[in-house]
PDB file of N, CA and C in Angstrom:
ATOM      1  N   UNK A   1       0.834  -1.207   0.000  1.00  0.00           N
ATOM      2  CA  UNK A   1       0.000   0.000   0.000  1.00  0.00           C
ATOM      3  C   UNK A   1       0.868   1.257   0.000  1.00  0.00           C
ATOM      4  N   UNK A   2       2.248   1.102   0.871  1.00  0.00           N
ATOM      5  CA  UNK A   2       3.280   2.419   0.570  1.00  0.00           C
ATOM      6  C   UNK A   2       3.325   2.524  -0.574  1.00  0.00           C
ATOM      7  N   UNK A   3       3.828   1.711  -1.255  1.00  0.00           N
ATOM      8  CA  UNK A   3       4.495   1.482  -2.825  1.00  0.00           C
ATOM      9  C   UNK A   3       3.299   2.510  -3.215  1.00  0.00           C
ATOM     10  N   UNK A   4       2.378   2.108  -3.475  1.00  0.00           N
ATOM     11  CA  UNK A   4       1.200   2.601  -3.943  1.00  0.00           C
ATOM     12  C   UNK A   4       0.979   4.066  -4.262  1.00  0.00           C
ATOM     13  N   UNK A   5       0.943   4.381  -3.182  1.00  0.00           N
ATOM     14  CA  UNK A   5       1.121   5.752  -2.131  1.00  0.00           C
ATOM     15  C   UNK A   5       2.449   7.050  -2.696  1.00  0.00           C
ATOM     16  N   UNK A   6       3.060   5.933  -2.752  1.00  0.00           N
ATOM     17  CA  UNK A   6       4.464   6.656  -3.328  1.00  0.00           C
ATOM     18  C   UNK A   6       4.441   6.859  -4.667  1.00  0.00           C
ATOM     19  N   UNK A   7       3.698   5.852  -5.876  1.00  0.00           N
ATOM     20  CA  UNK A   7       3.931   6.117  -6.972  1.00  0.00           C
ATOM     21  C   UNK A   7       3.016   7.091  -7.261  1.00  0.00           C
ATOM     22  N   UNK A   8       2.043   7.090  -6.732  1.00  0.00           N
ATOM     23  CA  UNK A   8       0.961   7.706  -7.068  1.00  0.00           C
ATOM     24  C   UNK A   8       1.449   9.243  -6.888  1.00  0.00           C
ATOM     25  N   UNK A   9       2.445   9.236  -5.925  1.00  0.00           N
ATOM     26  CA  UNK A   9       3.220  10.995  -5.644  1.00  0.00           C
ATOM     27  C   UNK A   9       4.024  10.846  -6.536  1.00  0.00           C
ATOM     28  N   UNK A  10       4.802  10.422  -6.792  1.00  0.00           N
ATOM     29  CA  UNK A  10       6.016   9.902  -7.746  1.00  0.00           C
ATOM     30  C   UNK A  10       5.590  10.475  -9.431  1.00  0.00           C
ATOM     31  N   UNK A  11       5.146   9.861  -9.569  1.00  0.00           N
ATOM     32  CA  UNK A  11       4.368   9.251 -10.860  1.00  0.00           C
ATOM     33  C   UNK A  11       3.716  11.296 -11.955  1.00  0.00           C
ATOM     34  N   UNK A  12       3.436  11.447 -11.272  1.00  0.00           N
ATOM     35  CA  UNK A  12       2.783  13.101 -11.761  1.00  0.00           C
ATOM     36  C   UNK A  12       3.746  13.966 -11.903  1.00  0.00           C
ATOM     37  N   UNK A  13       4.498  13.599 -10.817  1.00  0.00           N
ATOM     38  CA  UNK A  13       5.566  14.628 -10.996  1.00  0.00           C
ATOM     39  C   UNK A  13       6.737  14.276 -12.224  1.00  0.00           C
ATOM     40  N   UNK A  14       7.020  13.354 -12.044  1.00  0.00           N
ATOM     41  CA  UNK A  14       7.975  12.960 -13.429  1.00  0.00           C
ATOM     42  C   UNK A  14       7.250  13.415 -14.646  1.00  0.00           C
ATOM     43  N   UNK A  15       5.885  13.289 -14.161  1.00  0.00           N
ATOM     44  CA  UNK A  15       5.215  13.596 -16.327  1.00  0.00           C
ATOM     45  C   UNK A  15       5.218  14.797 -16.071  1.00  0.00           C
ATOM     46  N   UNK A  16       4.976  16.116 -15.055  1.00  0.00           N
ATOM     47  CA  UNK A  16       5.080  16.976 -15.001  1.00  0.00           C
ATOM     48  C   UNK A  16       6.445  17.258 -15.850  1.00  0.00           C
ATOM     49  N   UNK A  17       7.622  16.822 -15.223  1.00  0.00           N
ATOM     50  CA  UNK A  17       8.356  17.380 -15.392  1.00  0.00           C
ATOM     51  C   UNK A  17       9.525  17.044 -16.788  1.00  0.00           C
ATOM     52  N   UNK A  18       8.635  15.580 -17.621  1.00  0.00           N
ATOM     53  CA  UNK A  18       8.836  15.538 -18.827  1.00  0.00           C
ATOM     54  C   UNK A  18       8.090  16.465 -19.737  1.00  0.00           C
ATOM     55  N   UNK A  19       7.061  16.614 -19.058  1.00  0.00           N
ATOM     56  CA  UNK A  19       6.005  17.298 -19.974  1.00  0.00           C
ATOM     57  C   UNK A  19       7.244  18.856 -19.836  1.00  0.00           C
ATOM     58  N   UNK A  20       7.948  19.358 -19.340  1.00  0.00           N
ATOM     59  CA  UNK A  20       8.440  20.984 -19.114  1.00  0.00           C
ATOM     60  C   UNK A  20       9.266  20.605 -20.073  1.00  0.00           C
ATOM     61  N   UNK A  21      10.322  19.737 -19.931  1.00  0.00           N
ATOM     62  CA  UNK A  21      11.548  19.333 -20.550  1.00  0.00           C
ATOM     63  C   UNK A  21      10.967  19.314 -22.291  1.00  0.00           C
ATOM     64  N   UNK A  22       9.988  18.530 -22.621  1.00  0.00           N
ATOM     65  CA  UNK A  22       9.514  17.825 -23.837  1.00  0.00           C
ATOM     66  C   UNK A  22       9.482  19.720 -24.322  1.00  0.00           C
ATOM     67  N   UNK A  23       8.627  20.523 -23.198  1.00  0.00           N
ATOM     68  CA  UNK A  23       8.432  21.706 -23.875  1.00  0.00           C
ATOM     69  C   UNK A  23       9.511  22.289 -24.277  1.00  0.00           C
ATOM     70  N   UNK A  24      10.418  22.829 -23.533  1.00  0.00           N
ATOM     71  CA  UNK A  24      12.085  23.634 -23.748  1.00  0.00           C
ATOM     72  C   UNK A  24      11.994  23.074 -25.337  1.00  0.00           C
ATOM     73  N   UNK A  25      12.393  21.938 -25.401  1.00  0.00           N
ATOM     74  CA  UNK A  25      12.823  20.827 -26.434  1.00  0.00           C
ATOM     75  C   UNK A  25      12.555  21.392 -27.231  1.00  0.00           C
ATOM     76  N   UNK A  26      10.708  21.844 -27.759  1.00  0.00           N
ATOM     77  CA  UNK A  26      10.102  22.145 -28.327  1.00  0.00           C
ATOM     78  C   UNK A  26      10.600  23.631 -28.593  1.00  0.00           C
ATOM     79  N   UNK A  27      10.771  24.410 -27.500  1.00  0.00           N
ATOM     80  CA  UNK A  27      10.744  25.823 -27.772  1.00  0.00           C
ATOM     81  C   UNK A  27      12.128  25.978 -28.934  1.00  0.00           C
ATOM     82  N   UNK A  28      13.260  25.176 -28.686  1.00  0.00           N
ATOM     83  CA  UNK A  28      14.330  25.649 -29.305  1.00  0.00           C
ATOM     84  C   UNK A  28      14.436  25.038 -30.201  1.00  0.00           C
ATOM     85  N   UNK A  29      13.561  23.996 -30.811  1.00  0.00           N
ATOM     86  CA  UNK A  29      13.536  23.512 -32.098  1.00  0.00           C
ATOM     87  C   UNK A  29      12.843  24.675 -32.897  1.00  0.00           C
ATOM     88  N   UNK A  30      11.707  25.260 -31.978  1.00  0.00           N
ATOM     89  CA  UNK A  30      11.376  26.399 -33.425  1.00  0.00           C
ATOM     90  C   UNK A  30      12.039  27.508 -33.585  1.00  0.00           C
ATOM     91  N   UNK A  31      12.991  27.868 -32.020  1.00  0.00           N
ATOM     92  CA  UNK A  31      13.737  28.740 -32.557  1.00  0.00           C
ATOM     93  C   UNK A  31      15.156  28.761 -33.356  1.00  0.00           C
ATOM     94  N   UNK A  32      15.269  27.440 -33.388  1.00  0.00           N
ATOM     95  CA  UNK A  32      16.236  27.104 -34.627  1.00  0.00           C
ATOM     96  C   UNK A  32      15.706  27.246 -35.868  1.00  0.00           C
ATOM     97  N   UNK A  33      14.712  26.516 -35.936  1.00  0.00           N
ATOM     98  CA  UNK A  33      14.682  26.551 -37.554  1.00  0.00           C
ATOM     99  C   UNK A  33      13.999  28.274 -37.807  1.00  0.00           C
ATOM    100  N   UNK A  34      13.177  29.041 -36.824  1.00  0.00           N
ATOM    101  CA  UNK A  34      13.252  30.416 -37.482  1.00  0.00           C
ATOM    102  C   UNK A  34      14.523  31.152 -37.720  1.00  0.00           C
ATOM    103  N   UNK A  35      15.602  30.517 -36.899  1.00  0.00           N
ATOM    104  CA  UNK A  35      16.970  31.076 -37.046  1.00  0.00           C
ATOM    105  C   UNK A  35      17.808  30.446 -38.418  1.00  0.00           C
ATOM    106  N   UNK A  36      17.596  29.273 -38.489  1.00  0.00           N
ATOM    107  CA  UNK A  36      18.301  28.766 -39.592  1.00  0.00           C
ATOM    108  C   UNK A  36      17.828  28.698 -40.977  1.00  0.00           C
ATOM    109  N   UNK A  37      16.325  28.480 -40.869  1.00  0.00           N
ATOM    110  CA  UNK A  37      15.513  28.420 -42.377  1.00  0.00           C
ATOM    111  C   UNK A  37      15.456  29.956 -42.700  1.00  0.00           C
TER     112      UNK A  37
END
């Protein structure tokens, strides 16, 4: 039931914080190609 407990805290925060990362990612891919194209 810890386990549980824990992923369930665990678990949101990592996609949170892929979901930020995935964004950056995103941001400087378009500001490359407005810079490079």
């Amino acid at each position: 039931m810890r386990i549980y407990l824990t992923m369930r805290l665990i678990l949101p925060q990592i996609y949170w914080i892929s979901k930020k990362v995935l964004g950056c990612f995103d941001a400087l891919n378009q500001t490359f190609k407005s810079v490079f194209i």
